[in-house]
Protein backbone atom coordinates (compact mmCIF):
# COMPACT_ATOMS: atom_id res chain seq x y z
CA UNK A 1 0.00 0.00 0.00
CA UNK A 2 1.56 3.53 -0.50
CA UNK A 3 1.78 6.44 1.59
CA UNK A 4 0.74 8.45 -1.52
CA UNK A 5 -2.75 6.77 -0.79
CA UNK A 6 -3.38 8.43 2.12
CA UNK A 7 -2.58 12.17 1.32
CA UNK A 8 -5.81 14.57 0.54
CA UNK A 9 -5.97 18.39 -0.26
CA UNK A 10 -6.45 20.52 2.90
CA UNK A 11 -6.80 24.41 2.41
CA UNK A 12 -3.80 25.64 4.63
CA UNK A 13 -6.37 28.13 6.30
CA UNK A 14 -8.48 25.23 7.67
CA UNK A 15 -5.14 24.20 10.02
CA UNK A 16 -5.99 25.71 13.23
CA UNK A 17 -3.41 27.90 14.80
CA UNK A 18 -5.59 28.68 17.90
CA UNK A 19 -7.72 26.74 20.33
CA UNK A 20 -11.51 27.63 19.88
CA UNK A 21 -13.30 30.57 21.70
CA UNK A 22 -14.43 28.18 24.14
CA UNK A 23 -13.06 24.64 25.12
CA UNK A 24 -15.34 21.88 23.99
CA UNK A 25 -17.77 24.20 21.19
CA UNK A 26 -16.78 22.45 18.25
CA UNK A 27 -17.41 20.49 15.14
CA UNK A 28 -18.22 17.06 15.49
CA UNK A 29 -18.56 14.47 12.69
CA UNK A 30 -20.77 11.40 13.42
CA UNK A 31 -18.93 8.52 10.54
CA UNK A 32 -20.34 4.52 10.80
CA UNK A 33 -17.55 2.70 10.30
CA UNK A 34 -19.93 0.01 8.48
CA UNK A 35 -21.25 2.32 5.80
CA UNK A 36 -19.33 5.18 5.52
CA UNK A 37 -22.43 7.66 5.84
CA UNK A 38 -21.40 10.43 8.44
CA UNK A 39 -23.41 13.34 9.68
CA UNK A 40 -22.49 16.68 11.14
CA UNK A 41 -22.98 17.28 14.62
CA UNK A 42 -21.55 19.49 17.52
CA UNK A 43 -19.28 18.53 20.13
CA UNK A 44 -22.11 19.09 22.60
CA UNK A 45 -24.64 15.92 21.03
CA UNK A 46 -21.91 13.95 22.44
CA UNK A 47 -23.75 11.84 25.08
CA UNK A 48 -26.60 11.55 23.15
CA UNK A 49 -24.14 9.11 20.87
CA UNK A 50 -22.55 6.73 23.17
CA UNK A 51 -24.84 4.15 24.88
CA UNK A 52 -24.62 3.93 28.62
CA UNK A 53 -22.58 0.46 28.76
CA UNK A 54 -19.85 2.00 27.14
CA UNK A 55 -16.46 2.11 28.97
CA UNK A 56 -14.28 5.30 27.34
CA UNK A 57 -10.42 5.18 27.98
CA UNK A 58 -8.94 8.24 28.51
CA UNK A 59 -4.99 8.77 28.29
CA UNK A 60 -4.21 11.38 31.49
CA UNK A 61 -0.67 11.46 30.24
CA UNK A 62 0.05 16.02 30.60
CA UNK A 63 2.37 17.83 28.47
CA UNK A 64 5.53 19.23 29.66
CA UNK A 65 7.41 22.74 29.20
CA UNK A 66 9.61 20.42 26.50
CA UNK A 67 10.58 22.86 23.80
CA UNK A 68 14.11 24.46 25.26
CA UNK A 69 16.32 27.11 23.83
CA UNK A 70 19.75 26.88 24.62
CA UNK A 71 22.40 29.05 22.98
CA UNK A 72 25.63 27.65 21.49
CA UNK A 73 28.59 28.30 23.35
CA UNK A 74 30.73 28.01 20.21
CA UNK A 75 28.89 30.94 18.40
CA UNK A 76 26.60 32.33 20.80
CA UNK A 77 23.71 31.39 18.25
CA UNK A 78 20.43 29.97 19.39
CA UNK A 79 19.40 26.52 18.89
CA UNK A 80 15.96 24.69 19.63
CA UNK A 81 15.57 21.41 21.34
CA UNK A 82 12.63 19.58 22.36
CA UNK A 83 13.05 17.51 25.13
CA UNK A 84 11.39 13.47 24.79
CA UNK A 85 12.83 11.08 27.31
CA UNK A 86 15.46 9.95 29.50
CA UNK A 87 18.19 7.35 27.95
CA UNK A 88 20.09 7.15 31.16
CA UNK A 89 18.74 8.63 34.73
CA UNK A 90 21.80 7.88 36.31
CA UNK A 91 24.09 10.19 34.03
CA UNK A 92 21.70 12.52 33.11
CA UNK A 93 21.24 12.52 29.42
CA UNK A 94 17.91 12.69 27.76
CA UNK A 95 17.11 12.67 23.85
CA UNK A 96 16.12 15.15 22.08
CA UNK A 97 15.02 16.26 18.30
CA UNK A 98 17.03 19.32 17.33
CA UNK A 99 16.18 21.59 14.92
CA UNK A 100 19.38 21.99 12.61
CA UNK A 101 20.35 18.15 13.45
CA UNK A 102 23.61 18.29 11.23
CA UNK A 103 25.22 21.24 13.11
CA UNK A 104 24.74 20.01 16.63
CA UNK A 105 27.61 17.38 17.28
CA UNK A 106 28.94 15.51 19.63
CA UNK A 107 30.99 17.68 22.32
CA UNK A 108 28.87 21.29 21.80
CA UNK A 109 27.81 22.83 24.70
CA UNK A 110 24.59 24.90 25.11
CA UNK A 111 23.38 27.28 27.91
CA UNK A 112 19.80 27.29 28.70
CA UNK A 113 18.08 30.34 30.07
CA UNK A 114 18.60 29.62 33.83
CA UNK A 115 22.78 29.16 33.16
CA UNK A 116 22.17 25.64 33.07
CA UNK A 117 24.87 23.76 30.86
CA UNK A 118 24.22 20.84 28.42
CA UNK A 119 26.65 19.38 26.70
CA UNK A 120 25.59 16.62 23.18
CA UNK A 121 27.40 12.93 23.44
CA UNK A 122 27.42 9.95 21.00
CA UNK A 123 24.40 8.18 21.09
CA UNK A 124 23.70 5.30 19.35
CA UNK A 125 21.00 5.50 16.16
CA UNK A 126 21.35 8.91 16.70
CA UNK A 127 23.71 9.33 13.68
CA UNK A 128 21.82 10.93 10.38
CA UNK A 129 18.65 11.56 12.44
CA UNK A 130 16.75 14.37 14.08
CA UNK A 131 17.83 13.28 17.39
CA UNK A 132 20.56 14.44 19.81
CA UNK A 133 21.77 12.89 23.44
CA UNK A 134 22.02 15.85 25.33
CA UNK A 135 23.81 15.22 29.35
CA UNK A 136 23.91 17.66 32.29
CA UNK A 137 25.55 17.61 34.73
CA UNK A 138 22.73 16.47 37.65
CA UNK A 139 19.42 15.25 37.23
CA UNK A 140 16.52 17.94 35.69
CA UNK A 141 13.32 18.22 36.55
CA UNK A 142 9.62 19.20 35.87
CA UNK A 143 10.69 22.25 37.57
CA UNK A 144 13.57 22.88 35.41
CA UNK A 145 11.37 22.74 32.47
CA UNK A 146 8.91 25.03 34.02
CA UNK A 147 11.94 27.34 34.54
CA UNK A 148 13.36 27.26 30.80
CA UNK A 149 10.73 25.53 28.75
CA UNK A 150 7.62 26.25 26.54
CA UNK A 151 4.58 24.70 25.35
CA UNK A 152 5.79 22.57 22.58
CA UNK A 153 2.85 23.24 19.97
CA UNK A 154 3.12 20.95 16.78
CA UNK A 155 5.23 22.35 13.63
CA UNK A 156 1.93 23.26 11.70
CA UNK A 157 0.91 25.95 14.07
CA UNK A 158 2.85 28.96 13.15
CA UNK A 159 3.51 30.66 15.71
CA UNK A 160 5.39 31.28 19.37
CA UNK A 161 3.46 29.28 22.66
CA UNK A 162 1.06 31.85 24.86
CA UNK A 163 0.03 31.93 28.49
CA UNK A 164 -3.19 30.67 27.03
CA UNK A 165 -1.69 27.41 25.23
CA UNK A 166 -0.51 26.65 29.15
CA UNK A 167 -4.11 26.18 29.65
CA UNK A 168 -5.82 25.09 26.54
CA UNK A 169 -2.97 22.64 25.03
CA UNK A 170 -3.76 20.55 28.48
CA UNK A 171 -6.09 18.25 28.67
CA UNK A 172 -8.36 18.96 31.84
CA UNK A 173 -7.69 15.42 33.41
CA UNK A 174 -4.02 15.00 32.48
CA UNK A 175 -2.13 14.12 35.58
CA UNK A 176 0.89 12.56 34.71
CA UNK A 177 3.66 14.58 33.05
CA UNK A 178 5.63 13.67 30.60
CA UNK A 179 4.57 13.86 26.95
CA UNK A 180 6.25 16.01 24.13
CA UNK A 181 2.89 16.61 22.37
CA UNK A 182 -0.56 16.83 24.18
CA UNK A 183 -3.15 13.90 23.33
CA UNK A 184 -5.55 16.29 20.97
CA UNK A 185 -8.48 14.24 20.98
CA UNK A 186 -9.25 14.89 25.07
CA UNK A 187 -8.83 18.48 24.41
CA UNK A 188 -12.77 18.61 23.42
CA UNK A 189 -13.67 17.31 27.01
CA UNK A 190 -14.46 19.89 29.93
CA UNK A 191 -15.44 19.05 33.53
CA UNK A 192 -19.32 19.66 32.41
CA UNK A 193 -18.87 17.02 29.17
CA UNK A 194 -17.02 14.42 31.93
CA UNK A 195 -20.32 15.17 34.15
CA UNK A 196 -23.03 14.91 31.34
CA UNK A 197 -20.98 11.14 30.62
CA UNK A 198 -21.24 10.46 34.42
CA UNK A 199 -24.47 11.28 34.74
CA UNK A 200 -25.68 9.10 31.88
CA UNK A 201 -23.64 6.29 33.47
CA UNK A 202 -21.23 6.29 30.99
CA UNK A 203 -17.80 4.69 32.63
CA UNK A 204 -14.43 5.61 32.10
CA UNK A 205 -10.97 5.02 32.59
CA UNK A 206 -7.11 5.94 32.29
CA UNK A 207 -3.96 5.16 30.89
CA UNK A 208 -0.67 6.90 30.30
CA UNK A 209 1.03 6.99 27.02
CA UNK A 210 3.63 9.57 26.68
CA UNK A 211 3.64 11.23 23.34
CA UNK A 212 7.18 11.61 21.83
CA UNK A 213 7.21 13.74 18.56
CA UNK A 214 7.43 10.91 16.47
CA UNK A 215 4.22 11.10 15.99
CA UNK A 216 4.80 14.46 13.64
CA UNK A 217 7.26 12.58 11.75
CA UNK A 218 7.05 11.97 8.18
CA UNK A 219 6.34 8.64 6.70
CA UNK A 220 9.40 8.38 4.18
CA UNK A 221 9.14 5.08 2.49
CA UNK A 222 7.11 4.77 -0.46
CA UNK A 223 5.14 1.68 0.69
CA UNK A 224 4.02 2.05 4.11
CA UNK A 225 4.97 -1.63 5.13
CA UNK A 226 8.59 -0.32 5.14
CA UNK A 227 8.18 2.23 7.86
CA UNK A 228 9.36 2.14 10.87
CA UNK A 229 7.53 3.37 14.02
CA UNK A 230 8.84 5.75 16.73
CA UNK A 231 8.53 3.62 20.23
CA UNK A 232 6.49 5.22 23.08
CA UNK A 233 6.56 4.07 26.58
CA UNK A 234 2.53 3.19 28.23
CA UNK A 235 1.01 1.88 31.66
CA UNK A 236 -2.02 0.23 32.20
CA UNK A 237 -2.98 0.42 35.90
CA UNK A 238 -4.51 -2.29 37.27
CA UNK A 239 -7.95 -0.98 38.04
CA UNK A 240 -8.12 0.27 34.36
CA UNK A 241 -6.85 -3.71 32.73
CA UNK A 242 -9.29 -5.15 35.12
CA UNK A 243 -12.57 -2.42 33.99
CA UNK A 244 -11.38 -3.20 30.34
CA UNK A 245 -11.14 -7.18 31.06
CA UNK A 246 -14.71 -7.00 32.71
CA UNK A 247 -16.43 -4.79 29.80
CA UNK A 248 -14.98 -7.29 27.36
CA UNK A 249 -16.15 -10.16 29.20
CA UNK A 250 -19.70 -9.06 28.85
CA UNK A 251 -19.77 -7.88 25.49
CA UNK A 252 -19.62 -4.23 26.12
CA UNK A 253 -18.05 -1.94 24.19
CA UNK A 254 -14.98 0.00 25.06
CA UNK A 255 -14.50 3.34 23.10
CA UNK A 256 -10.76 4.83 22.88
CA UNK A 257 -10.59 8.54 23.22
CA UNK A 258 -7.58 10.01 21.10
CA UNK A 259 -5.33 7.15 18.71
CA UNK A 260 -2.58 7.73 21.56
CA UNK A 261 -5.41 5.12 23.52
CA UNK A 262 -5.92 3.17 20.90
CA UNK A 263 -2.24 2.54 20.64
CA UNK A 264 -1.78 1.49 24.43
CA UNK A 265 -4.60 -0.81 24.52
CA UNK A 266 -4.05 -2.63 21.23
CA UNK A 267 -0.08 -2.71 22.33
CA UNK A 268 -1.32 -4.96 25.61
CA UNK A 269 -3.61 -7.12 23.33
CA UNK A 270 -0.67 -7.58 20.62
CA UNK A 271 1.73 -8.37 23.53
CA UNK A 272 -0.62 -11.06 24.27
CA UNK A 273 -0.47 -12.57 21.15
CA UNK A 274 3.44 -12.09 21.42
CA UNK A 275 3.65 -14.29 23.95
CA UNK A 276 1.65 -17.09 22.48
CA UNK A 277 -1.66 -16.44 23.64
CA UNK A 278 -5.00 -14.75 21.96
CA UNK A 279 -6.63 -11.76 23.48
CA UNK A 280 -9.93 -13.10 25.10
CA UNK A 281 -7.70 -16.40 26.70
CA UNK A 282 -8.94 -16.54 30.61
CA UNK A 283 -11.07 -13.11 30.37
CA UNK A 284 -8.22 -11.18 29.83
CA UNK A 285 -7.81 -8.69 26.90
CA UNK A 286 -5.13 -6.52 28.26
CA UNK A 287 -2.60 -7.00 31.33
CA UNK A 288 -1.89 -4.08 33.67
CA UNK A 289 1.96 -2.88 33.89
CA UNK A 290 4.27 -0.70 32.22
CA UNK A 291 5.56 -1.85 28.64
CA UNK A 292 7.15 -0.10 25.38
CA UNK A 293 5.09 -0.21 21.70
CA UNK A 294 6.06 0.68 18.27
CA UNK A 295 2.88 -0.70 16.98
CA UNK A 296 2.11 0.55 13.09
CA UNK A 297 -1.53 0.40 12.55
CA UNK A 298 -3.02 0.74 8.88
CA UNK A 299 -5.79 -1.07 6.58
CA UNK A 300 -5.71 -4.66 7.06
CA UNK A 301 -4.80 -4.59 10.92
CA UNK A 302 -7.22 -6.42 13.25
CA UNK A 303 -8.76 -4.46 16.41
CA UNK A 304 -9.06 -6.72 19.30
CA UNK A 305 -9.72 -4.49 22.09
CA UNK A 306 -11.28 -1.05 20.48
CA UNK A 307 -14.59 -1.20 18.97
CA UNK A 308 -15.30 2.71 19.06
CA UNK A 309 -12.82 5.80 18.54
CA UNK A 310 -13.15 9.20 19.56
CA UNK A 311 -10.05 11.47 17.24
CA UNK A 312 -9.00 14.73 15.72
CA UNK A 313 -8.53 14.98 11.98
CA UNK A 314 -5.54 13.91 11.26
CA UNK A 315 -2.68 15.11 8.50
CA UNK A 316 -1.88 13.66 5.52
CA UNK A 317 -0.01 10.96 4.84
CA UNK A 318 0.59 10.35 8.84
CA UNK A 319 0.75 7.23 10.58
CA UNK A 320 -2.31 8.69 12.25
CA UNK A 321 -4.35 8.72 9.15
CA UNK A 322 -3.82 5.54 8.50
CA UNK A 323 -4.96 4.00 11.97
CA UNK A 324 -8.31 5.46 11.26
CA UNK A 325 -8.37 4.14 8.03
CA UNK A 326 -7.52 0.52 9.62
CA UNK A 327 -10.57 1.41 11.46
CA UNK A 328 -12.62 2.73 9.46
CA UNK A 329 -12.13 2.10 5.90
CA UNK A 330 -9.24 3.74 3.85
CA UNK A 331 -12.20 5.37 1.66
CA UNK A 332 -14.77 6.17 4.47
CA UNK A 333 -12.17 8.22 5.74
CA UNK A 334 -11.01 9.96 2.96
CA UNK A 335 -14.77 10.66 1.83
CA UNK A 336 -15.42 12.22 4.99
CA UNK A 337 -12.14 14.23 5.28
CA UNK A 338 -13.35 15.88 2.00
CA UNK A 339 -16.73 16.02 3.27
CA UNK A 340 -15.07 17.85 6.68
CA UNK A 341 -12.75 20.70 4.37
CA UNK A 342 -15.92 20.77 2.46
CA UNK A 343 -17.43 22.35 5.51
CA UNK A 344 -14.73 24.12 6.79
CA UNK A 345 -13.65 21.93 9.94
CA UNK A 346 -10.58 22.88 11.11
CA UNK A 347 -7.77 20.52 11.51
CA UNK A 348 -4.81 18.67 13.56
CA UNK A 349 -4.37 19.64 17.22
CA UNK A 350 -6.59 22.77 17.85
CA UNK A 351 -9.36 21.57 15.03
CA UNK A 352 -12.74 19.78 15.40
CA UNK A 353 -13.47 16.02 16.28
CA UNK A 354 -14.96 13.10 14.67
CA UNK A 355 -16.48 9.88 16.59
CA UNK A 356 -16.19 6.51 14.90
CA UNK A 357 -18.71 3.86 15.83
């Protein structure tokens, strides 16, 4: 299959650069994955579409300060890094994507606006990438990021982070710190939308996937069965395994809010099947723990734990486009993302929604 398959025209205007007026007022497109035939709703008819024994999973997994500025000692020029993970705790390096890859080498040292010093070392795989091992000299923290960082909006909004993205590029029941880009999808979700679902006894749960920017990476190879995913670190708690286990077990359906959901909870059933077994063996659909996934989903991939997706609209060409489309239908979805710049949705992070059932 070819990545050329999945690209469609978008109108640059129809990329939202800012959040909406007010959280949670926007476009909503209704698509059956069955028939393809969507309808156009608001954000706010979203109870009315998801039957009571539905159990939504939510990723609580909250964005850090991750895009840095640190000035080259060398030249005294200024150089942007965004910040994804540790490689080594211990000695203090984390990697990062650089812009300018090819002029940041091993042995450079950067200052960062509170005087802290970082200093790029050999990393493995590193070589002829994006990516840079960057080590300090003690351990950083959340608060260090606070101190230096900014919002790391995507590379399609065009333009510097505001006091406001500190508010509205959060979801409003992320808890656990960590990822490079927020989880988009939950960003249509207020505290009155989470009541409206309580109070129709709609259940829900959590899990933590850390977004790296991997996710904004192109796909590069010609035939998508040649790419190669980014790997992203999830936990399942145990409560949330043994609610998702249960709902299974009686045939009720679990809808994934956001593809960074989908991607934990068919990672657990896929590391089932890994090691030998079938999702469904004993009741159990998903084990609780920590794990890594690189999981590439696209047409032709079987579900075995989602059976209902809440998303954004995604870009073309992207990995993400293509797990709808294993959900959905290659064509469904590209019928109703012309349908959707048709009616002037907006798009990617700060755009409208679509819910897949």
């Amino acid at each position: 299959m070819k990545t050329s398959d999945f690209n469609f025209e978008l109108p640059e205007e129809l990329i939202a650069q800012h959040p909406s007026g007010i959280r949670g007022q926007d476009k909503l497109m209704l698509l059956d994955r069955q028939t393809g035939e969507f309808k156009h709703l608001s954000m706010d008819d979203l109870p009315d579409l998801i039957t009571p024994d539905t159990l939504m999973i939510f990723n609580n997994s909250r964005v850090r300060r991750a895009r840095v500025y640190g000035i080259k000692e060398s030249t005294g020029r200024e150089c942007e890094f965004m910040f994804l993970n540790t490689i080594d705790k211990d000695c203090c390096i984390w990697n990062t994507m650089v812009k300018g890859a090819k002029k940041q080498k091993p042995g450079m040292h950067y200052k960062f606006p509170d005087g802290t010093v970082g200093t790029i070392v050999e990393h493995a795989g590193n070589a002829g990438t994006e990516f840079r091992a960057m080590k300090f000299d003690f351990a950083i923290d959340e608060d260090w990021f606070e101190r230096n960082g900014h919002i790391p909006l995507p590379p399609y909004i065009k333009r510097g982070d505001t006091e406001e993205d500190s508010e509205r590029y959060q979801n409003v029941y992320a808890t656990d710190t960590g990822s490079a880009a927020c989880p988009t999808a939950g960003l249509h979700f207020t505290e009155e939308m989470l009541k409206r679902l309580s109070d129709k006894g709609i259940d829900r749960a959590f899990v933590t996937l850390h977004v790296g920017l991997g996710t904004f990476l192109p796909v590069r190879e010609d035939e998508i069965e040649n790419h190669r995913m980014h790997e992203e670190w999830y936990t399942i708690p145990l409560e949330t395994a043994q609610k998702i286990n249960q709902a299974k077990k009686e045939g009720r359906p679990i809808l994934a809010v956001g593809t960074t959901s989908v991607r934990t909870l068919e990672s657990a059933a896929k590391a089932i099947i890994d090691a030998g077994g079938k999702p469904g063996d004993n009741d159990v659909w998903v084990n609780a723990g920590t794990s890594s996934t690189s999981i590439f989903m696209y047409p032709g991939y079987k579900f075995n734990v989602v059976d209902k997706m809440f998303t954004n609209f995604h870009t073309p060409e992207s990995t993400l486009i293509m797990l709808v489309s294993a959900f959905a239908g290659r064509e469904h979805i590209l019928n109703a993302y012309e349908a959707a710049v048709e009616n002037k949705y907006r798009f990617f992070s700060y755009g409208d929604c679509m819910f897949i059932r």
